[in-house]
Structure formats: structure tokens, C-alpha cells
PDB file of N, CA and C in Angstrom:
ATOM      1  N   UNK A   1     -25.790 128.275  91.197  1.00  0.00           N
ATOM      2  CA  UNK A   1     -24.377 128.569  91.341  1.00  0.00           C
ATOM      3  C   UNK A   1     -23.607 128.281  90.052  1.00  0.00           C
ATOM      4  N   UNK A   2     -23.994 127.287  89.173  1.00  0.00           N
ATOM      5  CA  UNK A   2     -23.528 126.876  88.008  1.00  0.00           C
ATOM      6  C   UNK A   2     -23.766 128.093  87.252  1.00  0.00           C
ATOM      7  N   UNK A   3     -24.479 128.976  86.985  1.00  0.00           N
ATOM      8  CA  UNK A   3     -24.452 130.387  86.113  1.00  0.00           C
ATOM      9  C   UNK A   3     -23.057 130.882  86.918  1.00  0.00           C
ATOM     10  N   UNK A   4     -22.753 131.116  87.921  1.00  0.00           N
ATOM     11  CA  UNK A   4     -21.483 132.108  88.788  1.00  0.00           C
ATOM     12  C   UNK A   4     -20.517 131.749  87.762  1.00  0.00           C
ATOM     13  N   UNK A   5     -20.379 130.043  88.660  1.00  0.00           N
ATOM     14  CA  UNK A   5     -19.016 129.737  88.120  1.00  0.00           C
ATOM     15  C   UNK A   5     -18.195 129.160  87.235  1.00  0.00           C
ATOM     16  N   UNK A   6     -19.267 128.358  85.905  1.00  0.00           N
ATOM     17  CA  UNK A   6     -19.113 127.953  84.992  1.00  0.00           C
ATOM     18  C   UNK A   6     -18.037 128.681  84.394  1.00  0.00           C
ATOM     19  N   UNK A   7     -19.021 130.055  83.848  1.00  0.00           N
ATOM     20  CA  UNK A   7     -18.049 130.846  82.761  1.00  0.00           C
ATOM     21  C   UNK A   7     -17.006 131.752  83.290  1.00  0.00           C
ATOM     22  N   UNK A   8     -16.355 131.155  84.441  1.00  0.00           N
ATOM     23  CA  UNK A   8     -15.509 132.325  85.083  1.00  0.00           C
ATOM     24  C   UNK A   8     -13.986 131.680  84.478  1.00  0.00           C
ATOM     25  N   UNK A   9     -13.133 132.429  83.429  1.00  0.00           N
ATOM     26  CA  UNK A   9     -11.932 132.040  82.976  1.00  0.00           C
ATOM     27  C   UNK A   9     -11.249 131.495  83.876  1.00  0.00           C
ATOM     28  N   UNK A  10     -10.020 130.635  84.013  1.00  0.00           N
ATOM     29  CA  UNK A  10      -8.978 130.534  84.667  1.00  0.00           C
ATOM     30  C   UNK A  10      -9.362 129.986  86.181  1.00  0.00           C
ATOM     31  N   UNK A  11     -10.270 129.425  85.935  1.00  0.00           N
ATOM     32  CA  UNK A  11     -11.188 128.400  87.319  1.00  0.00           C
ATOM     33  C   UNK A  11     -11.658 126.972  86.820  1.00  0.00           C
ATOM     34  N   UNK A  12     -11.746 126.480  88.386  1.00  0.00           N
ATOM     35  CA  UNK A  12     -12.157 125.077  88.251  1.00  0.00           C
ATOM     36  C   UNK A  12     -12.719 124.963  89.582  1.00  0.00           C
ATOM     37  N   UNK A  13     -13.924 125.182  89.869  1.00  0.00           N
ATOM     38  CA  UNK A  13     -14.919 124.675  90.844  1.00  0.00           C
ATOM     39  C   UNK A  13     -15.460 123.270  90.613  1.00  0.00           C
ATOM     40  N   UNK A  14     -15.970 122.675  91.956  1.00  0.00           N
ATOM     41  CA  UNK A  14     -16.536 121.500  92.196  1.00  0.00           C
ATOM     42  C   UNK A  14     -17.387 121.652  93.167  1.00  0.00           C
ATOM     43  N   UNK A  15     -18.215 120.540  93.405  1.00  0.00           N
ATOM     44  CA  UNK A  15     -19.956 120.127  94.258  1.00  0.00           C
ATOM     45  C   UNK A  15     -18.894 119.357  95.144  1.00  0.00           C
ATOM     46  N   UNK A  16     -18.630 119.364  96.502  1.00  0.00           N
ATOM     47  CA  UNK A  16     -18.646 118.991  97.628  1.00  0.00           C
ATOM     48  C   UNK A  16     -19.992 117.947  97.984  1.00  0.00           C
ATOM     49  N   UNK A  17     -19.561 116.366  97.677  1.00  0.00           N
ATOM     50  CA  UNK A  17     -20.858 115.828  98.173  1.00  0.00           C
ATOM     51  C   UNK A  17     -20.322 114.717  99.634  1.00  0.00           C
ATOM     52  N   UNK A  18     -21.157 115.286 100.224  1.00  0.00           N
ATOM     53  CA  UNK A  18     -20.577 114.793 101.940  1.00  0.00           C
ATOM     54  C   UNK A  18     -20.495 113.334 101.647  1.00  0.00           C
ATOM     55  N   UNK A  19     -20.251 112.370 102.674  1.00  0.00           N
ATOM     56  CA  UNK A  19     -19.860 110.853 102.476  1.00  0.00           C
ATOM     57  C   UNK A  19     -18.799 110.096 103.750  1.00  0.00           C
ATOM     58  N   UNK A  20     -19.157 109.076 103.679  1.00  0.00           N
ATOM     59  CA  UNK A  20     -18.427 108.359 104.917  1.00  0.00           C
ATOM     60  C   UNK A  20     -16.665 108.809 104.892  1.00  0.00           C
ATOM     61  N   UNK A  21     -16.449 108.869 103.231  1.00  0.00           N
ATOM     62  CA  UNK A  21     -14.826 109.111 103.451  1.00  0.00           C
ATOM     63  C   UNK A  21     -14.225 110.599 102.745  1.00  0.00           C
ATOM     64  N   UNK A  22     -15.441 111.505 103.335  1.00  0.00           N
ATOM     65  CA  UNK A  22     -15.211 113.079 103.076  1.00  0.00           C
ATOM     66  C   UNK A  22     -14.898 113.299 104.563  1.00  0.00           C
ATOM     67  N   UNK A  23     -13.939 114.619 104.386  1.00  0.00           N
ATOM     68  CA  UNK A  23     -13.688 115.440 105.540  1.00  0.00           C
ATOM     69  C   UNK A  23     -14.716 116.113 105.937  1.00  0.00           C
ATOM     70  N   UNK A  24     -15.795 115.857 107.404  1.00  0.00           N
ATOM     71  CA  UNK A  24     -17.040 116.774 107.787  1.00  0.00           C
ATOM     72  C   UNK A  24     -16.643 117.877 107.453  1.00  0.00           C
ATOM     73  N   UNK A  25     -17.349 119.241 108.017  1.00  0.00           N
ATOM     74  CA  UNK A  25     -17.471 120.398 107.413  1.00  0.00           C
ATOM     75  C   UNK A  25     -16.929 120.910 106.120  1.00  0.00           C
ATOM     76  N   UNK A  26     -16.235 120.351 105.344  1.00  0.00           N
ATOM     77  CA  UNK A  26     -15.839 120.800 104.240  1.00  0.00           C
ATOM     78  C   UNK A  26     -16.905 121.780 103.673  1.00  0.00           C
ATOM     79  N   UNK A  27     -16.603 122.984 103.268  1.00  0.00           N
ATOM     80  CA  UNK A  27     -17.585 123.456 102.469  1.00  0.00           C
ATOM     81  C   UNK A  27     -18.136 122.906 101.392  1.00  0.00           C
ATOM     82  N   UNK A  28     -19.560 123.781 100.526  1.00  0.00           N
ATOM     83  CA  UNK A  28     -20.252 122.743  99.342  1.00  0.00           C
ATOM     84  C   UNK A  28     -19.000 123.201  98.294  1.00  0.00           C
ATOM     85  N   UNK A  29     -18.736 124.001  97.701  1.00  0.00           N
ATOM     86  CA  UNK A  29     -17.717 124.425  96.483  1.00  0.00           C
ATOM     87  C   UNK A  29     -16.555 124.170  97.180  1.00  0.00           C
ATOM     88  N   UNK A  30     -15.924 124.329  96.408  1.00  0.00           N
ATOM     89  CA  UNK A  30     -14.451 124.409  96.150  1.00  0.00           C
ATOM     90  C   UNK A  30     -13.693 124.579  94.917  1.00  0.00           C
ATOM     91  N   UNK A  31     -13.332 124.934  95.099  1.00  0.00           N
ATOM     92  CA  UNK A  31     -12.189 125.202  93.593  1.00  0.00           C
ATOM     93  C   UNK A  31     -10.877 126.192  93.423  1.00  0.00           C
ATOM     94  N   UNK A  32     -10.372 126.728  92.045  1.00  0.00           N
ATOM     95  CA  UNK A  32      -9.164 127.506  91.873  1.00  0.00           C
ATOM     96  C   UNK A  32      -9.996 128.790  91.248  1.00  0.00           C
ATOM     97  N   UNK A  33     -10.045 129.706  91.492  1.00  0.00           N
ATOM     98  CA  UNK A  33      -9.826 130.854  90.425  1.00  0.00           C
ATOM     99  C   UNK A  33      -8.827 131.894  90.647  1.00  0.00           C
ATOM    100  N   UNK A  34      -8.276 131.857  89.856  1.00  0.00           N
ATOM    101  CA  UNK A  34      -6.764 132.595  89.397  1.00  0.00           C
ATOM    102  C   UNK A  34      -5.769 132.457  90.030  1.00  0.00           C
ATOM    103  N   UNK A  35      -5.542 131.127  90.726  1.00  0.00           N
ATOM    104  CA  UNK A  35      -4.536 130.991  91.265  1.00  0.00           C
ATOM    105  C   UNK A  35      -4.826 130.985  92.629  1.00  0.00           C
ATOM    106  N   UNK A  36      -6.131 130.947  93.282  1.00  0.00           N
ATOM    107  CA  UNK A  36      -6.458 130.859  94.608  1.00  0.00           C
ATOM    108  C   UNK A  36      -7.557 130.554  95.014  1.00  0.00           C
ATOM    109  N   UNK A  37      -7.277 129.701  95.991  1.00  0.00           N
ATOM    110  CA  UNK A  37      -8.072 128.779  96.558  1.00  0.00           C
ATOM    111  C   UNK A  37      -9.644 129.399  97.054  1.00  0.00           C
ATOM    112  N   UNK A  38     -10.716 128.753  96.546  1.00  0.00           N
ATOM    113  CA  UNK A  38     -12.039 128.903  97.129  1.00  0.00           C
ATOM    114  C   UNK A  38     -12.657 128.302  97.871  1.00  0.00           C
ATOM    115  N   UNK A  39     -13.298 128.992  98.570  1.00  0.00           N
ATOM    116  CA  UNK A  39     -14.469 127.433  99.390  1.00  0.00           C
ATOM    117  C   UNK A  39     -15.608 128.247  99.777  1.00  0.00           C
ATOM    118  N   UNK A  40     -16.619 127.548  99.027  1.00  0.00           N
ATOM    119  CA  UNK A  40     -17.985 129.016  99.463  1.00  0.00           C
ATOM    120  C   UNK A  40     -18.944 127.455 100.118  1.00  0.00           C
ATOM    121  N   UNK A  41     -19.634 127.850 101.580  1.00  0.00           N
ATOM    122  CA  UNK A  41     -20.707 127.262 101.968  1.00  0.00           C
ATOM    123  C   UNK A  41     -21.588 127.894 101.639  1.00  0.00           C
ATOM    124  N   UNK A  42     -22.742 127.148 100.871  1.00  0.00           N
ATOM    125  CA  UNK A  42     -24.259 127.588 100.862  1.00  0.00           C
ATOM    126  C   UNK A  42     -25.074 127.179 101.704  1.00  0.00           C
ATOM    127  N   UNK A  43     -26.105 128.020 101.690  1.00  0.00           N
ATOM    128  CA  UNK A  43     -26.918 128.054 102.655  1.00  0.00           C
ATOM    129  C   UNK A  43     -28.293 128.478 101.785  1.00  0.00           C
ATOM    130  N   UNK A  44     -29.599 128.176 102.730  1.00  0.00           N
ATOM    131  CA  UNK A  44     -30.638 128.770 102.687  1.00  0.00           C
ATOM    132  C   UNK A  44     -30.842 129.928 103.200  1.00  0.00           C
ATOM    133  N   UNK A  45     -31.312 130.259 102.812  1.00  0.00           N
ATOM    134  CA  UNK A  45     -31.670 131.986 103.765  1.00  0.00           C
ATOM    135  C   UNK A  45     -32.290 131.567 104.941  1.00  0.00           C
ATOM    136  N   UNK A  46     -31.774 131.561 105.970  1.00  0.00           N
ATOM    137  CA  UNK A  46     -32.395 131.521 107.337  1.00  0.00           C
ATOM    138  C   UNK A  46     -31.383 129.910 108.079  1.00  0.00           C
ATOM    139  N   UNK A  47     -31.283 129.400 107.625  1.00  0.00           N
ATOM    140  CA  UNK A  47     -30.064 128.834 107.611  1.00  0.00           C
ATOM    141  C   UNK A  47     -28.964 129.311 108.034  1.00  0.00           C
ATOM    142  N   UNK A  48     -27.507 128.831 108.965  1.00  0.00           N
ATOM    143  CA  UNK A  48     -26.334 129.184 109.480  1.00  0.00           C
ATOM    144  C   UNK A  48     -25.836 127.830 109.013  1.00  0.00           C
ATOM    145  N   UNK A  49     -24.027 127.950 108.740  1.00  0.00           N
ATOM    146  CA  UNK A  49     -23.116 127.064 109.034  1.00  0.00           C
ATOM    147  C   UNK A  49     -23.375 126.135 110.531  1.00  0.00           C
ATOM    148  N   UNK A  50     -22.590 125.488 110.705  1.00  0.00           N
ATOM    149  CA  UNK A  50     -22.798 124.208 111.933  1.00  0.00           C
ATOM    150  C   UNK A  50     -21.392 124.722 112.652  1.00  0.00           C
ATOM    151  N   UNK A  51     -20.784 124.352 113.808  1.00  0.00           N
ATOM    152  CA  UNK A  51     -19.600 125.162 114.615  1.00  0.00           C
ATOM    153  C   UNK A  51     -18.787 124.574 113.992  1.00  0.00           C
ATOM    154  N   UNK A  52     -18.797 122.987 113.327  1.00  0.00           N
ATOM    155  CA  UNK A  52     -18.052 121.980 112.520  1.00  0.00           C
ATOM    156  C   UNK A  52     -17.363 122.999 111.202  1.00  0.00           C
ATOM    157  N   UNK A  53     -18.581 123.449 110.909  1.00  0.00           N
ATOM    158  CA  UNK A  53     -17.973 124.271 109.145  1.00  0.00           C
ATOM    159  C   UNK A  53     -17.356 125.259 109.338  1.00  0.00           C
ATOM    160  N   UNK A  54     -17.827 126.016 110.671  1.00  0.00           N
ATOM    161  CA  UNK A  54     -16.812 127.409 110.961  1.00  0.00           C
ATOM    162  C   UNK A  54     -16.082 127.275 111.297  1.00  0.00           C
ATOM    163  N   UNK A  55     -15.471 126.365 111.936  1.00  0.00           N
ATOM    164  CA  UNK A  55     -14.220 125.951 112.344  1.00  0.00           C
ATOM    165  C   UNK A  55     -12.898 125.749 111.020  1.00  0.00           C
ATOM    166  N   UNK A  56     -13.749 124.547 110.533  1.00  0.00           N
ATOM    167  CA  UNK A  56     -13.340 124.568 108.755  1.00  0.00           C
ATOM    168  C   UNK A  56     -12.948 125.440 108.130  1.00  0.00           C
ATOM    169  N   UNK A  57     -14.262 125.969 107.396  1.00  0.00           N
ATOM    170  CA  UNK A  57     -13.810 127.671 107.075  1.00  0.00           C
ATOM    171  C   UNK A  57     -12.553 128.822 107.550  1.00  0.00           C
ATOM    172  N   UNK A  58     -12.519 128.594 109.142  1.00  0.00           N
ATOM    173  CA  UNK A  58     -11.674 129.080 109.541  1.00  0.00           C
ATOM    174  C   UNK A  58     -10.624 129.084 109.069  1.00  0.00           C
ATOM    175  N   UNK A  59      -9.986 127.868 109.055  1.00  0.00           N
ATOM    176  CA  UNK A  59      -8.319 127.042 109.086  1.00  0.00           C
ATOM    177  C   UNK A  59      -8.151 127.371 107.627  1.00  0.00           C
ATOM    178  N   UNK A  60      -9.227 127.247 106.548  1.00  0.00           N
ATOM    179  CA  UNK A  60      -8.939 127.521 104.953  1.00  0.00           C
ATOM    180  C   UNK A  60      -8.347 128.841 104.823  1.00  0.00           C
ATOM    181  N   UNK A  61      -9.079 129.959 105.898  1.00  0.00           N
ATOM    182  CA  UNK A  61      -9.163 131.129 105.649  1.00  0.00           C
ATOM    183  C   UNK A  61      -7.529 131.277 106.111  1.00  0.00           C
ATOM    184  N   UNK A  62      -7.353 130.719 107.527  1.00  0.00           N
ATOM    185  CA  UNK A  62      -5.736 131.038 107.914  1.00  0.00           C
ATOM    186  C   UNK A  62      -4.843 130.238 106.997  1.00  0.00           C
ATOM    187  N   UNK A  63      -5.148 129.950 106.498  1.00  0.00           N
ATOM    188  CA  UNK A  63      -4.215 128.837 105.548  1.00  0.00           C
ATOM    189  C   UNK A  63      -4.217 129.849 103.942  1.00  0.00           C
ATOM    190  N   UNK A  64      -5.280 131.005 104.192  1.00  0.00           N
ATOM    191  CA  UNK A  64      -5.119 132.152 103.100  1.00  0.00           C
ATOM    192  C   UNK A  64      -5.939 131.650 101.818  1.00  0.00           C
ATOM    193  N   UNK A  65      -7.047 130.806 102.084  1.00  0.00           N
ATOM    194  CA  UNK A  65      -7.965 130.875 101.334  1.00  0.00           C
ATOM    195  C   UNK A  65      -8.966 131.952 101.194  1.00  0.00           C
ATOM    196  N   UNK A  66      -9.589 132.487 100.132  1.00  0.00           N
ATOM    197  CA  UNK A  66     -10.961 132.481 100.434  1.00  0.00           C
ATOM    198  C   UNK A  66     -12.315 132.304 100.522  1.00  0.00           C
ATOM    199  N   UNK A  67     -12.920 132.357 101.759  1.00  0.00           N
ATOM    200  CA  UNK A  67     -13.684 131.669 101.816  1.00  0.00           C
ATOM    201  C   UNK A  67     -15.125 132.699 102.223  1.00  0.00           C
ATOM    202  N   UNK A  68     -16.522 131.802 102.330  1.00  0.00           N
ATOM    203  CA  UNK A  68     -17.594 132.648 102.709  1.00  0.00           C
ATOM    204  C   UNK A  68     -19.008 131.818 102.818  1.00  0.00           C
ATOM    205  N   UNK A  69     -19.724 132.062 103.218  1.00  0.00           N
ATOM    206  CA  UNK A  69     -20.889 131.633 103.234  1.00  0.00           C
ATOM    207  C   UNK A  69     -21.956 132.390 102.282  1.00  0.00           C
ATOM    208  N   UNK A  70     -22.675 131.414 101.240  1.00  0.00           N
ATOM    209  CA  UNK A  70     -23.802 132.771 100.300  1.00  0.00           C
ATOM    210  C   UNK A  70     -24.855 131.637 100.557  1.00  0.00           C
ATOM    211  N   UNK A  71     -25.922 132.796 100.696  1.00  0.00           N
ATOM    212  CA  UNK A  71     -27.004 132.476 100.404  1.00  0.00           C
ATOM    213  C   UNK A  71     -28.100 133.194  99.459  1.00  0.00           C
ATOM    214  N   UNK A  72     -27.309 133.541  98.207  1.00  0.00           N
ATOM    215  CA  UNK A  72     -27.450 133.408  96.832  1.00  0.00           C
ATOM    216  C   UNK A  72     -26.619 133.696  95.923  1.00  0.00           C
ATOM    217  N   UNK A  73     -26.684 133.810  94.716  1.00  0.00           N
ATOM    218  CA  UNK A  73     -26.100 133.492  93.662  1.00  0.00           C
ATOM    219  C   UNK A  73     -25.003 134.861  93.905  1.00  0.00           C
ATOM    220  N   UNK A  74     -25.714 136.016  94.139  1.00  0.00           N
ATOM    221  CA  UNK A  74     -24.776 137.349  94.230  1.00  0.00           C
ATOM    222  C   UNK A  74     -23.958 137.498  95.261  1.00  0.00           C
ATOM    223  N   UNK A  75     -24.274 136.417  96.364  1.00  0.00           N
ATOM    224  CA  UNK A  75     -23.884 136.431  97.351  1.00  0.00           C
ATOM    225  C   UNK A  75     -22.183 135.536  97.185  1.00  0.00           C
ATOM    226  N   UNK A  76     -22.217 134.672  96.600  1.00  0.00           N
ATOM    227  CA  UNK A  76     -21.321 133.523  96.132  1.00  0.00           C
ATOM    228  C   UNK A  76     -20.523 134.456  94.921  1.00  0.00           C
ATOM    229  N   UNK A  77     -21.004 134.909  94.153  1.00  0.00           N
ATOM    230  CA  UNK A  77     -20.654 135.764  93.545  1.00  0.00           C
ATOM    231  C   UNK A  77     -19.116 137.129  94.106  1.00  0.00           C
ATOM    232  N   UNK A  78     -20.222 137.817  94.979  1.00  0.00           N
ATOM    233  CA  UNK A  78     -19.301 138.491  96.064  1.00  0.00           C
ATOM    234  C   UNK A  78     -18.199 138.155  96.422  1.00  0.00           C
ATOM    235  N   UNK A  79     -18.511 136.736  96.516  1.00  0.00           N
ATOM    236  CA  UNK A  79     -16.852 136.004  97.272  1.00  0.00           C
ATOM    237  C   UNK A  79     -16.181 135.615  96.411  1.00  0.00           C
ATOM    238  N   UNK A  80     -16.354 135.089  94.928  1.00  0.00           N
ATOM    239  CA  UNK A  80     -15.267 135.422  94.396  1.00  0.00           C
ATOM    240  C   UNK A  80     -14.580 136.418  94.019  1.00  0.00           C
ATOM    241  N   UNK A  81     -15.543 137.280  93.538  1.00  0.00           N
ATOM    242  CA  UNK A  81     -15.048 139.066  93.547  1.00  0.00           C
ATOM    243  C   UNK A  81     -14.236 139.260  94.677  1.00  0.00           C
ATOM    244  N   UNK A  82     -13.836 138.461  95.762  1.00  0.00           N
ATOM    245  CA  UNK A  82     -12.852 139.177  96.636  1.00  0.00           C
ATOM    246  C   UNK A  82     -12.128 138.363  96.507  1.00  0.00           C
ATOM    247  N   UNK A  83     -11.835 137.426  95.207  1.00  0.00           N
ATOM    248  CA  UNK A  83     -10.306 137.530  95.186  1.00  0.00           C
ATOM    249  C   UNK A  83      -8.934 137.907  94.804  1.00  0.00           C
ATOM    250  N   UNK A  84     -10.109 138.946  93.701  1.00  0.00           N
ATOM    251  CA  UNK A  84      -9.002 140.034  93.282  1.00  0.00           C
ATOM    252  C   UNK A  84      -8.303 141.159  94.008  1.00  0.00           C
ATOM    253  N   UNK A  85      -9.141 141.208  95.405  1.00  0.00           N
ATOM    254  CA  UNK A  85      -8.904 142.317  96.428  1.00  0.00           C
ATOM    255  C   UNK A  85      -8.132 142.157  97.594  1.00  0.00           C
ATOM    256  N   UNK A  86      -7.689 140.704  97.722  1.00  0.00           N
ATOM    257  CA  UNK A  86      -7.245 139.971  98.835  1.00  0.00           C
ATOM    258  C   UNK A  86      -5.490 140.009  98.263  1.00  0.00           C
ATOM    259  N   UNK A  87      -4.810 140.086  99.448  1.00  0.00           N
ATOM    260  CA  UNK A  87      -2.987 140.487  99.047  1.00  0.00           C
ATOM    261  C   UNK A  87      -2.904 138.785  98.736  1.00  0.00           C
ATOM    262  N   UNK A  88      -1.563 138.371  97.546  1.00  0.00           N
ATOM    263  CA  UNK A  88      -0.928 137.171  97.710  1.00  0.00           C
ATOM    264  C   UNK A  88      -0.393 137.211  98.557  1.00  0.00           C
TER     265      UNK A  88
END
């Protein structure tokens, strides 16, 4: 994921590392690019989110984030590419 989002201008992603005084489901990323909010859960291929993270995910998304689940690099990729496509 560090190839995605390193060199992406006008961003600032972070590693989500779970912990007694993290919010559960939080997705693994998070960050800004261009002025709007990200949150990508990864996954393994064959692998799903937990009802905890979709729930999560959810509220980011109504709250007008975007958000997504990849389970790979093009996949994570994808979702930031939609945030040029998404209305302010």
C-alpha cells in the first residue's frame, strides 16, 4: 500500500494499529487526499470486514467520507481514484 500512497501529492495517510485505547472497527488507513477524508480496510482475498467495521465504514461514508474495502494494491488504489468523482 506504501507504493499507492506515498507519492500521492496533497495527502497524508496513516497505519491504523488497533489497541486498548483505539476506536474498534476503525479502518487500517486513514488519511487526507485533497481535501477529503479516506478510510480504506484491507483485507486478504477471501477475507470480509467484521459487522463492527461495516458499521464503521458506514457512519464515515454518511459523514461523506470515502471509504472501501481493497484487497489489493489496485484495489485501494480504485478508492482513492474516487475521490475525484465524488460531489463536495
Amino acid at each position: 500500500m506504501k507504493k499507492v500512497l506515498a507519492p500521492l501529492p496533497r495527502s497524508f495517510f496513516f497505519k491504523v494499529h488497533g489497541g486498548p485505547y483505539q476506536i474498534a472497527g476503525l479502518p487500517d488507513i486513514i488519511g487526507c487526499y485533497s481535501g477529503r477524508f479516506v478510510a480504506i480496510e484491507v483485507k486478504r482475498p477471501g477475507n470480509t470486514p467484521t459487522k463492527l467495521q461495516l458499521a464503521i465504514m458506514k457512519k464515515l461514508a454518511d459523514a461523506g467520507a470515502t471509504v472501501g474495502v481493497a484487497y489489493s494494491v489496485e484495489e485501494a488504489q480504485a478508492i482513492i481514484d474516487r475521490v475525484g468523482v465524488q460531489a463536495l
